[in-house]
Protein backbone atom coordinates (compact mmCIF):
# COMPACT_ATOMS: atom_id res chain seq x y z
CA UNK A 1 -60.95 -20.11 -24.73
CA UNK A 2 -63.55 -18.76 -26.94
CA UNK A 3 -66.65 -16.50 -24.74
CA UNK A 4 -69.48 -14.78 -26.50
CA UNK A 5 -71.02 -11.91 -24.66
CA UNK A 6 -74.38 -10.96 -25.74
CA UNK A 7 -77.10 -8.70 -24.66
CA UNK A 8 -79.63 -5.75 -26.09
CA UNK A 9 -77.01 -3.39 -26.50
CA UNK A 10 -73.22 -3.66 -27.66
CA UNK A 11 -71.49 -0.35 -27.92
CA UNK A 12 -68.37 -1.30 -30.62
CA UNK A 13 -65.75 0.46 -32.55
CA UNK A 14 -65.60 0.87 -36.52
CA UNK A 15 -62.05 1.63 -36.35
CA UNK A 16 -62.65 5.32 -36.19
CA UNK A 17 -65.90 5.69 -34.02
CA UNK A 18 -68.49 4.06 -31.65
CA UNK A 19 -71.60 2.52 -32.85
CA UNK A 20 -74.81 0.93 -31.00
CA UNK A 21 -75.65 -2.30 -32.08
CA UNK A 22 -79.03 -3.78 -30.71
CA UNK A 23 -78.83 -7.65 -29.64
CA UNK A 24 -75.44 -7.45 -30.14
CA UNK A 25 -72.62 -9.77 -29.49
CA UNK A 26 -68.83 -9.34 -28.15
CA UNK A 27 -66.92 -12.20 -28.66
CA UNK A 28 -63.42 -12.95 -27.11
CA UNK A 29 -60.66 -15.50 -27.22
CA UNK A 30 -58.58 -15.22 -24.13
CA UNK A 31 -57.48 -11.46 -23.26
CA UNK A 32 -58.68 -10.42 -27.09
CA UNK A 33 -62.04 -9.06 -28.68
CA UNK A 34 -62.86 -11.03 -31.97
CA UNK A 35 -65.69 -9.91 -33.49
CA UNK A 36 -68.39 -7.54 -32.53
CA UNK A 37 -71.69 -6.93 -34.07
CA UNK A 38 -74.92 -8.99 -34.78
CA UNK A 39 -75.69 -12.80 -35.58
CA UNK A 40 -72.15 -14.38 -34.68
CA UNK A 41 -72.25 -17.88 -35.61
CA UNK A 42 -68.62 -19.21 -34.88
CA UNK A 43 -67.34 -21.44 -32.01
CA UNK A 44 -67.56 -20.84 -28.33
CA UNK A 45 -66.42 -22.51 -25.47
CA UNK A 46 -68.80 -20.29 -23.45
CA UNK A 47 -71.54 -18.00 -23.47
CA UNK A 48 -73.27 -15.40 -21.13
CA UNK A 49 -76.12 -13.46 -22.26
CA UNK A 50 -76.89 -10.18 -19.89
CA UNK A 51 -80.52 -9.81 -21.47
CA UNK A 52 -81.86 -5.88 -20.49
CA UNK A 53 -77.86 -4.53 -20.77
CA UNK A 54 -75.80 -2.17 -22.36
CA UNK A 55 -71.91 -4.14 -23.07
CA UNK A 56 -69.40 -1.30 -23.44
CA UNK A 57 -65.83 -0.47 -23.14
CA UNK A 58 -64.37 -0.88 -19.62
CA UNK A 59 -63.80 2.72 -18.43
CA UNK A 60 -60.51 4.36 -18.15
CA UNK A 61 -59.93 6.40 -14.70
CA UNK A 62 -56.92 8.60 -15.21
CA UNK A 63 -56.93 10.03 -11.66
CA UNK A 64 -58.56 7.06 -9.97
CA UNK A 65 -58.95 7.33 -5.99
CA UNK A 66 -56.66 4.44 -4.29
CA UNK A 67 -57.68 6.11 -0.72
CA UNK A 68 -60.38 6.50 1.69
CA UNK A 69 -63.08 8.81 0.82
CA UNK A 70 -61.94 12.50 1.73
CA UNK A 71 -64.12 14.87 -0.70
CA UNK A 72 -67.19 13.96 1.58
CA UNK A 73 -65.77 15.90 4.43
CA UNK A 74 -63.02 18.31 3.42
CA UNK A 75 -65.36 20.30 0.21
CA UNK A 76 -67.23 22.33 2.82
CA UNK A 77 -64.81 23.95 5.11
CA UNK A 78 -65.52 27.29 6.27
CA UNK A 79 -63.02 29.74 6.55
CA UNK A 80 -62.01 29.00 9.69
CA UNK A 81 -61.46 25.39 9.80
CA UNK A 82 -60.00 25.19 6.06
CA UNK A 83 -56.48 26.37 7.36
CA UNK A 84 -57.18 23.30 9.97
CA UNK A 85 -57.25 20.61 7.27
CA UNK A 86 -53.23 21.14 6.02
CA UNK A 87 -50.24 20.25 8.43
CA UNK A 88 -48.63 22.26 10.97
CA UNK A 89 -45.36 24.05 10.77
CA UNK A 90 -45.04 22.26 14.25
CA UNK A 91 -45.95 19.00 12.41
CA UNK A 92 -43.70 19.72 9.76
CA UNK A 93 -40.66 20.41 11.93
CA UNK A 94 -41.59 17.88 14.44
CA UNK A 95 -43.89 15.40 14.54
CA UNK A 96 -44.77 13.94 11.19
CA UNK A 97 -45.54 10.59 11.14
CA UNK A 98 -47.85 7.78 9.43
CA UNK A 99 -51.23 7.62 10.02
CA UNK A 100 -51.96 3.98 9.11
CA UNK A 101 -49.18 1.02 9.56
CA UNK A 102 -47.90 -0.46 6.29
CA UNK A 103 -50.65 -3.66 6.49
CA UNK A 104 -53.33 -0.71 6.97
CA UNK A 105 -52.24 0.72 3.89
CA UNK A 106 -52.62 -1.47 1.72
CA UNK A 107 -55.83 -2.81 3.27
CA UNK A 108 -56.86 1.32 2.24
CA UNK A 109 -55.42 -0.05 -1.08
CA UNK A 110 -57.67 -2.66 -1.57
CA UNK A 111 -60.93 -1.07 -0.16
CA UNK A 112 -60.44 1.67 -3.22
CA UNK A 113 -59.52 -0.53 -5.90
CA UNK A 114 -62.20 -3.09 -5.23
CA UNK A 115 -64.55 0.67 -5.42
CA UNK A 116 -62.63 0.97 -8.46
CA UNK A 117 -63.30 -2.49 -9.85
CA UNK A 118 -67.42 -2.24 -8.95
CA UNK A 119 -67.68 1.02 -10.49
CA UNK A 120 -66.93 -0.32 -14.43
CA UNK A 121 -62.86 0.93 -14.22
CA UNK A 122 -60.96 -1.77 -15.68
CA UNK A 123 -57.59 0.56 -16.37
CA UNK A 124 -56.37 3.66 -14.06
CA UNK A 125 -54.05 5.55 -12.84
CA UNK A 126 -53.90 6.10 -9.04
CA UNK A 127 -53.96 8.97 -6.99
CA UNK A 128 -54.38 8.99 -2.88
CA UNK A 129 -53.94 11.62 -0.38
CA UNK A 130 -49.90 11.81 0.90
CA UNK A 131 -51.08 14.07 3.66
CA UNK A 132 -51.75 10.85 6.30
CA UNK A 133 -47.97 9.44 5.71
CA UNK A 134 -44.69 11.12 6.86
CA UNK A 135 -43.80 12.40 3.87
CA UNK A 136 -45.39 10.92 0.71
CA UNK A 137 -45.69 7.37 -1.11
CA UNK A 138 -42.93 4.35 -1.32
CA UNK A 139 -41.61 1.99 -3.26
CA UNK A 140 -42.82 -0.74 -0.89
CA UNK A 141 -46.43 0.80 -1.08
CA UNK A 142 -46.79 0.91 -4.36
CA UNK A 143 -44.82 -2.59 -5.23
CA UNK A 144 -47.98 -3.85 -2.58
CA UNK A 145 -50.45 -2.26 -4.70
CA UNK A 146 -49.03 -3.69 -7.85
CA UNK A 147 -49.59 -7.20 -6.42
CA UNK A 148 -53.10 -6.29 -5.08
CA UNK A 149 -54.38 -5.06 -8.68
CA UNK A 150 -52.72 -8.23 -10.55
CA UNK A 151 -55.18 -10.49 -7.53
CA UNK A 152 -57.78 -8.28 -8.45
CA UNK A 153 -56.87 -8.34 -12.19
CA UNK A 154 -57.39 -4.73 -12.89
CA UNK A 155 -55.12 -2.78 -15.40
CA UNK A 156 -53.05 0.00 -13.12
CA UNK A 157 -50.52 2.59 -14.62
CA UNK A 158 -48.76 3.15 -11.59
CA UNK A 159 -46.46 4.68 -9.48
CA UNK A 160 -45.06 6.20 -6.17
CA UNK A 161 -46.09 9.78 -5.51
CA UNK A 162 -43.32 12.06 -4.96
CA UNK A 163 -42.26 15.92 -3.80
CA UNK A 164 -40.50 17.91 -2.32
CA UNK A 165 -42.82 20.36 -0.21
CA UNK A 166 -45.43 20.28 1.32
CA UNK A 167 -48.68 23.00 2.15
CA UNK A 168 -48.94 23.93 5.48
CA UNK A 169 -50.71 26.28 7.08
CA UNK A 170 -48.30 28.32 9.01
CA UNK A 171 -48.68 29.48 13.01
CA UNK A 172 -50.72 32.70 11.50
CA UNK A 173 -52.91 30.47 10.06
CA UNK A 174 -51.80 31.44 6.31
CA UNK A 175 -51.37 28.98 3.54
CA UNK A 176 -47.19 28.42 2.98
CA UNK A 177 -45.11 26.14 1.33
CA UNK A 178 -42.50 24.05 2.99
CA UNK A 179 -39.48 22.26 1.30
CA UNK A 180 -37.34 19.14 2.06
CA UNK A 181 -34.89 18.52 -0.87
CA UNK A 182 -33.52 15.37 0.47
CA UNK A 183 -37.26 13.35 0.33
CA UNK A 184 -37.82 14.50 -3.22
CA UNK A 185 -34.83 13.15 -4.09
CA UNK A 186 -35.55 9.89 -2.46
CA UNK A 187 -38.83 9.90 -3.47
CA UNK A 188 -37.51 10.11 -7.64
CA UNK A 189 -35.31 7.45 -6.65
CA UNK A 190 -38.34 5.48 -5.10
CA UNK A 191 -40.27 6.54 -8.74
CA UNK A 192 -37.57 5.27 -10.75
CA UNK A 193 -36.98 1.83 -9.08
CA UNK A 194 -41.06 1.22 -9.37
CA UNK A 195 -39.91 2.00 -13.31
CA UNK A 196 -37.81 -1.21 -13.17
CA UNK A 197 -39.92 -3.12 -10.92
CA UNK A 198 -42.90 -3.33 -13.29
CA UNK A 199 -40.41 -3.40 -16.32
CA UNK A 200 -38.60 -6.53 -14.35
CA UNK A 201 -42.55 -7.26 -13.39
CA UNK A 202 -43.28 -8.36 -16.86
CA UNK A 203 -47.06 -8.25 -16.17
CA UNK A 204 -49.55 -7.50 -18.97
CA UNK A 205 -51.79 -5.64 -16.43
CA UNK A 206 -49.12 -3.03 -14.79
CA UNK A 207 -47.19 -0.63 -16.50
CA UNK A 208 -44.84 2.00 -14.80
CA UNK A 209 -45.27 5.82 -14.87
CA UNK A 210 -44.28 8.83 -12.87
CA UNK A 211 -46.69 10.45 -10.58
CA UNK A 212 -45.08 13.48 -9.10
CA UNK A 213 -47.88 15.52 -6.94
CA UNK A 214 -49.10 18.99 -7.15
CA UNK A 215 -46.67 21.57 -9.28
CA UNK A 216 -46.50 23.84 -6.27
CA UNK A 217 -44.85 21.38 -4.07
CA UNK A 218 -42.40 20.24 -6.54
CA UNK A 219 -38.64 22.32 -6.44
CA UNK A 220 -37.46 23.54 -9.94
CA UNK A 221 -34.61 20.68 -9.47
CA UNK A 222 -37.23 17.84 -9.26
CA UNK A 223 -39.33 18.75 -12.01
CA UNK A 224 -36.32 19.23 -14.45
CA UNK A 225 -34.68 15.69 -13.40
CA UNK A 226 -38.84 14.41 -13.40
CA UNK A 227 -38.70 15.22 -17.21
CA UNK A 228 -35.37 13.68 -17.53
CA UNK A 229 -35.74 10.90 -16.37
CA UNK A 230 -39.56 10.53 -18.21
CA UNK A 231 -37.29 11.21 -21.74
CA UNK A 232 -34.96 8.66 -20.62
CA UNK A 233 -37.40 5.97 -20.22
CA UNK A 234 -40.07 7.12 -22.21
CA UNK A 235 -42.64 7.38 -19.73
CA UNK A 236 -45.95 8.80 -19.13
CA UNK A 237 -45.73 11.55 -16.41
CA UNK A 238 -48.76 13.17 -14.19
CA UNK A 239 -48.61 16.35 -12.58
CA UNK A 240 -51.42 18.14 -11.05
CA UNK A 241 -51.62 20.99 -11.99
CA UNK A 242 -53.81 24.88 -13.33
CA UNK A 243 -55.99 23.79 -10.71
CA UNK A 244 -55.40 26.87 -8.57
CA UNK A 245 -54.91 30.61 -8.91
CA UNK A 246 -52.76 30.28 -6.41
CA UNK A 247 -50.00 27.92 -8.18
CA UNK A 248 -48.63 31.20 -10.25
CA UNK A 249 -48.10 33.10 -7.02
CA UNK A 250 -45.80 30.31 -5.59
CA UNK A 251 -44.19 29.04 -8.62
CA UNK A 252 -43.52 32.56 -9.10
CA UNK A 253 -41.79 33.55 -6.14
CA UNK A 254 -40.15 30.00 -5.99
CA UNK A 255 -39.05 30.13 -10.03
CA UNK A 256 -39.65 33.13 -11.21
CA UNK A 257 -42.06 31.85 -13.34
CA UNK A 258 -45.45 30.76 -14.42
CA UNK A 259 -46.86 27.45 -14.66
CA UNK A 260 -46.76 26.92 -18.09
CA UNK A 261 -43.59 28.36 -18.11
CA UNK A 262 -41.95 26.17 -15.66
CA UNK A 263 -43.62 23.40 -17.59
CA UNK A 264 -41.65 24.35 -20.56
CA UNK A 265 -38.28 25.67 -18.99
CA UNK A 266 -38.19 21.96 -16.87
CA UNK A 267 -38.78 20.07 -20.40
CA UNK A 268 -41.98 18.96 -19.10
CA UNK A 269 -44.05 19.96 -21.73
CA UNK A 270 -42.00 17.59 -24.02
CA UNK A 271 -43.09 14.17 -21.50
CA UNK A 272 -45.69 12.14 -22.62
CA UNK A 273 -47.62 14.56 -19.77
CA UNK A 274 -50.93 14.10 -18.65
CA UNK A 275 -52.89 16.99 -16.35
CA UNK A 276 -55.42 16.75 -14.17
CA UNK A 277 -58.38 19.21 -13.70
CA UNK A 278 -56.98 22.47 -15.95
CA UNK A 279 -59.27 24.54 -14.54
CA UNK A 280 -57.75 27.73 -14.03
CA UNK A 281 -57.42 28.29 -17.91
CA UNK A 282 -60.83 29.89 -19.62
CA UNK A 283 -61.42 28.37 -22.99
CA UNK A 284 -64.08 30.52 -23.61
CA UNK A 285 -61.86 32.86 -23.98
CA UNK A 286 -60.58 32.79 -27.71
CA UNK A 287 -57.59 33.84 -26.97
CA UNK A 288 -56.52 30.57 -24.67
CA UNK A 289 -56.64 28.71 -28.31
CA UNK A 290 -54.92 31.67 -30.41
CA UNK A 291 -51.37 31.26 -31.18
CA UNK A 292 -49.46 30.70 -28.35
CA UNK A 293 -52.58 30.91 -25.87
CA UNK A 294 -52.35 28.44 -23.25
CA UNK A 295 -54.72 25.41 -24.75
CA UNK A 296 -52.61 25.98 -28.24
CA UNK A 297 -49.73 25.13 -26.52
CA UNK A 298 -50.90 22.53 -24.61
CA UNK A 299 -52.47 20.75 -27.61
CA UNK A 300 -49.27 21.38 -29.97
CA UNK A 301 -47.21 19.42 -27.06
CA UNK A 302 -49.72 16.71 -27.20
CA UNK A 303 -50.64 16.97 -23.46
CA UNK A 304 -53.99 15.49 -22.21
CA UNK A 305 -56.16 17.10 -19.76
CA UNK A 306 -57.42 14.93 -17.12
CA UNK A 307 -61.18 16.44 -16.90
CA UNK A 308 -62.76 15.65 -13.07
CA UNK A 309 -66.01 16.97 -12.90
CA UNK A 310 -67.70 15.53 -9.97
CA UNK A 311 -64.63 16.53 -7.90
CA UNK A 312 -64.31 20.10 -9.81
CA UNK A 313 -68.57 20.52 -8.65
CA UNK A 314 -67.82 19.26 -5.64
CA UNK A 315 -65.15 21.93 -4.68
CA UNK A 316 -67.28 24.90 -6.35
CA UNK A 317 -64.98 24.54 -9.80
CA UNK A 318 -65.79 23.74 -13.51
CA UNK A 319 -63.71 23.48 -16.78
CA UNK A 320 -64.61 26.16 -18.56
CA UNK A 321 -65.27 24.46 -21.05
CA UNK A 322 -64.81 20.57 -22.55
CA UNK A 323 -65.86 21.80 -25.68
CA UNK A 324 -63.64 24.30 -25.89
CA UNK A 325 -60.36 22.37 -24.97
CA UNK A 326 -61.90 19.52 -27.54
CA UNK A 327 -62.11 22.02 -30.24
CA UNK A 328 -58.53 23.66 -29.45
CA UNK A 329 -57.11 20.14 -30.11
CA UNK A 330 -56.40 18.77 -26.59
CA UNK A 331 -56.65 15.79 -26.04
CA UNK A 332 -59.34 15.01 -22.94
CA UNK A 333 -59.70 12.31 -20.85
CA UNK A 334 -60.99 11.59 -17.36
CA UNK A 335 -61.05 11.24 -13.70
CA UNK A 336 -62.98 11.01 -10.17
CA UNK A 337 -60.03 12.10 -8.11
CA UNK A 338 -62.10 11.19 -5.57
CA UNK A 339 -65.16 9.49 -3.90
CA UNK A 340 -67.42 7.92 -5.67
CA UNK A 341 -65.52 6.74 -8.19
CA UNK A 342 -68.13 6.69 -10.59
CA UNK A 343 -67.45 8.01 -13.86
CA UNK A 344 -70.95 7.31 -15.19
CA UNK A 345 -72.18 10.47 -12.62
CA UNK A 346 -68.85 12.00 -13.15
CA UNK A 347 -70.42 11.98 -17.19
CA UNK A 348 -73.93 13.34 -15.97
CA UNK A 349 -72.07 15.88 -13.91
CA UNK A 350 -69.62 17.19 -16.71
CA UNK A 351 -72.24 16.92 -19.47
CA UNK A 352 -74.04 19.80 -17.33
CA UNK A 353 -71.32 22.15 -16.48
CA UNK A 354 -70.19 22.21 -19.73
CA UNK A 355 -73.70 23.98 -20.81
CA UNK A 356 -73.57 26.45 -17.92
CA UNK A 357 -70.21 27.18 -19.21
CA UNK A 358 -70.91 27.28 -22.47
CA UNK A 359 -74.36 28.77 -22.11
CA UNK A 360 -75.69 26.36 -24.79
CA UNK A 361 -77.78 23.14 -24.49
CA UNK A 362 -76.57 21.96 -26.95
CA UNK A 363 -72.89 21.98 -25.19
CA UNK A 364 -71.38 19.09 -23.92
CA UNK A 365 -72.53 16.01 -25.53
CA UNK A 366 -72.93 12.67 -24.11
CA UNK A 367 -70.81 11.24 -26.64
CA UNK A 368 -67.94 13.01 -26.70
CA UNK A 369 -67.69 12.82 -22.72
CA UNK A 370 -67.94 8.78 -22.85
CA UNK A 371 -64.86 9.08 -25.65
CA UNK A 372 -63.03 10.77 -23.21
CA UNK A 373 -63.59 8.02 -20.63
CA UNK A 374 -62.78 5.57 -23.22
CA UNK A 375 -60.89 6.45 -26.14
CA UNK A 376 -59.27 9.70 -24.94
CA UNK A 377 -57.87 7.68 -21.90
CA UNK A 378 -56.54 5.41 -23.88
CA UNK A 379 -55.07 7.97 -26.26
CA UNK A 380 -53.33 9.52 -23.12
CA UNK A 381 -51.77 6.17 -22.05
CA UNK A 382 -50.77 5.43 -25.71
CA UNK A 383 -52.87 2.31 -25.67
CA UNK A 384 -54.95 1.88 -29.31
CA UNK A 385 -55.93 -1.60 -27.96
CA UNK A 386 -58.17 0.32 -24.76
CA UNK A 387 -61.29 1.86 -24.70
CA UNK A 388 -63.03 -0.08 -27.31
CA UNK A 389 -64.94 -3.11 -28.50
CA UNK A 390 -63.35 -4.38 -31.87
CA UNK A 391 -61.19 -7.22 -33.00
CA UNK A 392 -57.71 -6.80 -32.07
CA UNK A 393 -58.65 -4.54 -28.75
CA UNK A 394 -58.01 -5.86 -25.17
CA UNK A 395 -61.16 -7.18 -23.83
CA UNK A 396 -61.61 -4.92 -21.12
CA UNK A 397 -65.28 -4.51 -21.08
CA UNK A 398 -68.02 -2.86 -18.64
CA UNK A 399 -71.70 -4.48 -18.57
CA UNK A 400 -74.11 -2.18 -17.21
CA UNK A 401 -77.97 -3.12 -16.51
CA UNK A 402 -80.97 -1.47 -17.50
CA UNK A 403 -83.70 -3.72 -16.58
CA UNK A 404 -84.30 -2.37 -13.21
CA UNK A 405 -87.50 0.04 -13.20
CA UNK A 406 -86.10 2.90 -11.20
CA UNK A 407 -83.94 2.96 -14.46
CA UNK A 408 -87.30 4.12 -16.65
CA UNK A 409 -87.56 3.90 -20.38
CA UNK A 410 -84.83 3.28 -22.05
CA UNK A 411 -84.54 6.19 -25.06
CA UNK A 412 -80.75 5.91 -26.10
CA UNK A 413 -78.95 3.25 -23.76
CA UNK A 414 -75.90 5.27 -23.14
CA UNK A 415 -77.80 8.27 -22.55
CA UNK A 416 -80.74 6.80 -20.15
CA UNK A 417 -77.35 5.13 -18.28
CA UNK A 418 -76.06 8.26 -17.57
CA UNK A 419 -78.60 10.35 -16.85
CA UNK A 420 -80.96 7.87 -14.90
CA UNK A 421 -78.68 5.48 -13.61
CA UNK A 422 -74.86 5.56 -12.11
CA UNK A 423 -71.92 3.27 -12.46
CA UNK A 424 -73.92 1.02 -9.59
CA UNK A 425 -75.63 -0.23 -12.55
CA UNK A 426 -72.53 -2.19 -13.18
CA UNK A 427 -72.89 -5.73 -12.86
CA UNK A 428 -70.06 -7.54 -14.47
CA UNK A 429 -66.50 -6.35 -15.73
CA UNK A 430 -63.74 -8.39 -17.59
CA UNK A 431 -60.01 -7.42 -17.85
CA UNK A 432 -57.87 -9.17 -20.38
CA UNK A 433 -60.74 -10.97 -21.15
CA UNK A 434 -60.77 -12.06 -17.21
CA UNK A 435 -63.77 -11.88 -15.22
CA UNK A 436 -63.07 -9.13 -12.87
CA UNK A 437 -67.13 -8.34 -11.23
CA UNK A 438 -69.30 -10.53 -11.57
CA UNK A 439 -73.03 -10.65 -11.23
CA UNK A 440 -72.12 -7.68 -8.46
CA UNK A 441 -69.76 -9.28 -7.02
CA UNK A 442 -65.99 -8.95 -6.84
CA UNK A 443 -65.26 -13.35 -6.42
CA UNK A 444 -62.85 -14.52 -3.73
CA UNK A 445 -62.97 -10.61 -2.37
CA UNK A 446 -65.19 -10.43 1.56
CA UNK A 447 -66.53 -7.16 0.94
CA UNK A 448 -68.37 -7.23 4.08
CA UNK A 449 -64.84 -7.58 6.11
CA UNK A 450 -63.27 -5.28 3.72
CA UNK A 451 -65.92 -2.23 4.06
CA UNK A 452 -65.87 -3.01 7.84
CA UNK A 453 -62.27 -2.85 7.85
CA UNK A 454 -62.47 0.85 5.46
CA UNK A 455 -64.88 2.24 8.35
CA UNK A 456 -61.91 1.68 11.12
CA UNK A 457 -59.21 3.12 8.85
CA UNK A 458 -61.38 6.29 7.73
CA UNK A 459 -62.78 7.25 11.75
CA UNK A 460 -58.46 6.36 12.17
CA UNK A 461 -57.66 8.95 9.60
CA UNK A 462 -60.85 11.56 10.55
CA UNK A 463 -59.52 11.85 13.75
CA UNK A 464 -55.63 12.05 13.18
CA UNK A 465 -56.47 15.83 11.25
CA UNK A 466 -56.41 17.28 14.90
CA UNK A 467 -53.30 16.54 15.87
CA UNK A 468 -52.27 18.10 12.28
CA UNK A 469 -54.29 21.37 12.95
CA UNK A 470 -52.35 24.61 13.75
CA UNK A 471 -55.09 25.29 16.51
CA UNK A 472 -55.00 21.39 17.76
CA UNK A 473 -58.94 21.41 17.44
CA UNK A 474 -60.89 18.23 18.00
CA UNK A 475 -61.94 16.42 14.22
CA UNK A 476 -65.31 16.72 15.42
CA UNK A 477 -64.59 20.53 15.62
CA UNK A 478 -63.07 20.56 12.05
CA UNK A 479 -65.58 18.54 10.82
CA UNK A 480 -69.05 19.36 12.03
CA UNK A 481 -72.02 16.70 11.78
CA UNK A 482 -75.09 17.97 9.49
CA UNK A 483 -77.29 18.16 12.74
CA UNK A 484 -76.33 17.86 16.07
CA UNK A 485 -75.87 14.48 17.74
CA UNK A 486 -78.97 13.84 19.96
CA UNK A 487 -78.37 13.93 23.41
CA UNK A 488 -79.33 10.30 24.52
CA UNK A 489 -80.64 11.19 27.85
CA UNK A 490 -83.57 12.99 26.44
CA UNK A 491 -86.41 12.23 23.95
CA UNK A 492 -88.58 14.17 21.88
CA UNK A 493 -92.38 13.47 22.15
CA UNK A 494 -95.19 15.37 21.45
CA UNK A 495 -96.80 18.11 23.63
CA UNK A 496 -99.24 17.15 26.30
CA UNK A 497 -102.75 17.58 24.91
């Protein structure tokens, strides 16, 4: 089937670049783009014309949020209910547990990818919060969330989130790390039967990678049979990590070594290895992209960095800076990591910080942040057919309005997009050519049930952090409303007179 996509603007692909074409068409047959550009006159089966849009590449969210919102009410803590938010060593030791059942987790499943789906993300890579299950993810869960993405037909590059430790605030109420050999080693296991699921799978949308968690919590023996095992099946690995000061200190008195260096002593550094956030590292510094500076080597191994910048603001953090990685030669690409998962703001965000880091206006450029969300991604997942509109790419495509009036003049499309509008300009997405959102709308999906249904599991999982806390404090002690609740029995009214 032959469908011809038109609109005001097209944003397509010379083979080396993006380029803005007004009244523009994208034309597709089945799951491929044909031709791009201006005045098609060749058969169609179908056509759809989106008048006041912009039609661009479907965006690529390499550390996409499959959970319920958590940055809206864990980025303030104060100092003393911080410690709060972590398990127990009495948790740990004794009472772990699940939060939600197994059909509540994948209903949490679905509420973020159809988030996912509205917000223009057409591939990601997942990443969810283990500290509401017993231990971390399973096979099971992620062989459910397979099947939910295929219904929903979005791309996923996915896997079963794995360690072997765990932070917990201790009964002083410090920060430690606590270890459990045996579930790392089941949770590899879990990773590396997901690897021959999706392989056995078949499916052009999912494609198997490992997704071990934060460095910290990961023993020395699970990151070296990690990279094994990525060598042996040449797969993509992701491992959070230089997000924290603090990862040095414990990797350090766990190892004996750095970060970096226990990236290159495991034989991580030679994995197809993507990182999230890389904030700790200052490439302002010229001596981070020297000769055997930390963004030299990271860019000689061919690593990506994962840039976040809506969840880096939102936890008082920046990369300092885009540019400066970019320039060094790595390879950047990005992430929400959290709620929203809207990489348009996530754009407007990161376009900002990297002039306060830079101290230059003239610092982080529109363009080159959309190429990470596009063409960076799909340099990270090896995937030359992402992350742009010309013949022979997938056609996995975003269509964003800008005919409503709180949008304003339109100067440069992509440019009035992200700084007047957000990825709720979205209207319509295809995958493989598929529609995925249409007209708003996510067909055959009852988003009403479905956001009713991610209200219950969130207050379920709000109020499940107290029985975590090392003090056993009430969530609505750990997590204070803005202003006090009014007290129903009373009223305010105006004085007498």
């Amino acid at each position: 089937m032959i469908t011809q996509l038109s609109a005001r603007y097209v944003l397509g692909h010379d083979g080396n670049r993006h380029m803005m074409f007004t009244d523009g068409h994208v034309v597709m047959q089945d799951d491929e783009v044909i031709y791009v550009g201006t005045g098609y006159d060749g058969p169609i089966d179908e056509h759809r014309d989106f008048g006041q849009s912009l039609i661009a590449p479907g965006l690529i969210d390499l550390d996409a949020l499959t959970d319920i919102d958590h940055a809206i009410f864990d980025s303030w803590p104060t100092e003393e209910t911080a410690p709060g938010l972590q398990w127990s060593e009495d948790y740990f030791n004794n009472r772990r547990r699940d939060v939600f059942t197994a059909e509540q987790r994948q209903n949490v499943r679905k509420f973020a990818l159809a988030q996912l789906a509205l917000h223009g993300v057409t591939s990601y890579m997942p990443i969810a919060s283990e500290i509401h299950s017993s231990w971390a993810e399973t096979f099971e869960e992620l062989q459910g969330m397979a099947q939910s993405s295929i219904e929903l037909g979005l791309r996923g590059f996915l896997g079963p989130a794995y360690r072997s430790g765990i932070n917990v605030t201790d009964n002083d109420g410090q920060r430690v790390i606590l270890f459990d050999e045996e579930e790392g080693r089941k949770g590899l296991a879990d990773a590396a039967r997901f690897l021959d699921y999706a392989d056995g799978l078949g499916h052009p949308l999912i494609t198997g990678v490992l997704l071990p968690c934060r460095i910290e919590t990961l023993s020395d023996e699970l990151m070296r049979r990690t990279a094994e095992l990525a060598t042996e099946r040449n797969a993509l690995v992701r491992l959070h990590c230089l997000q924290q000061p603090t990862e040095d200190d414990f990797l350090t008195k766990l190892t004996g070594r750095t970060v970096l260096e226990q990236l290159a002593d495991t034989g991580l550094l030679n994995t197809r290895l993507l990182i999230p956030h890389g904030v700790v590292i200052d490439g302002t510094d010229p001596a981070a992209s020297a000769e055997g500076g930390p963004l030299e080597l990271l860019a000689r191994h061919g690593v990506s960095i994962i840039h976040c910048p809506l969840t880096s603001f939102h936890y008082s953090g920046m990369l300092k800076s885009f540019d400066a990685f970019a320039a060094a030669g790595v390879n950047m690409c990005l992430g929400t990591d959290s709620f929203p998962p809207d990489l348009i703001k996530g754009i407007d965000v990161g376009t900002h910080l990297a002039r306060i880091a830079e101290g230059r206006r003239d610092a982080g450029k529109v363009s080159a942040f959309f190429d990470a969300a596009t063409l960076g991604g799909a340099k990270a997942l090896g995937r030359e057919d992402l992350g742009r509109l010309c013949p022979g790419a997938q056609a996995d495509i975003m269509v964003a309005s800008l005919g409503d009036f709180r949008d304003g003049a339109v100067e440069d499309p992509l440019r009035t997009l992200i700084l007047n509008g957000s990825a709720r300009n979205v209207t319509d997405t295809y995958v493989a050519g598929r529609p995925v959102v249409v007209d708003g709308s996510l067909p055959g999906i009852d988003l009403d049930g479905l956001r009713a249904e991610g209200q219950r599991l969130f207050e379920q999982m709000v109020a499940a952090y107290g029985e975590r806390d090392y003090l056993r404090r009430e969530a609505s002690e750990l997590f204070p409303a803005v202003y006090a609740p009014a007290d129903v029995t009373a009223a305010v009214v105006a004085p007498a007179g």
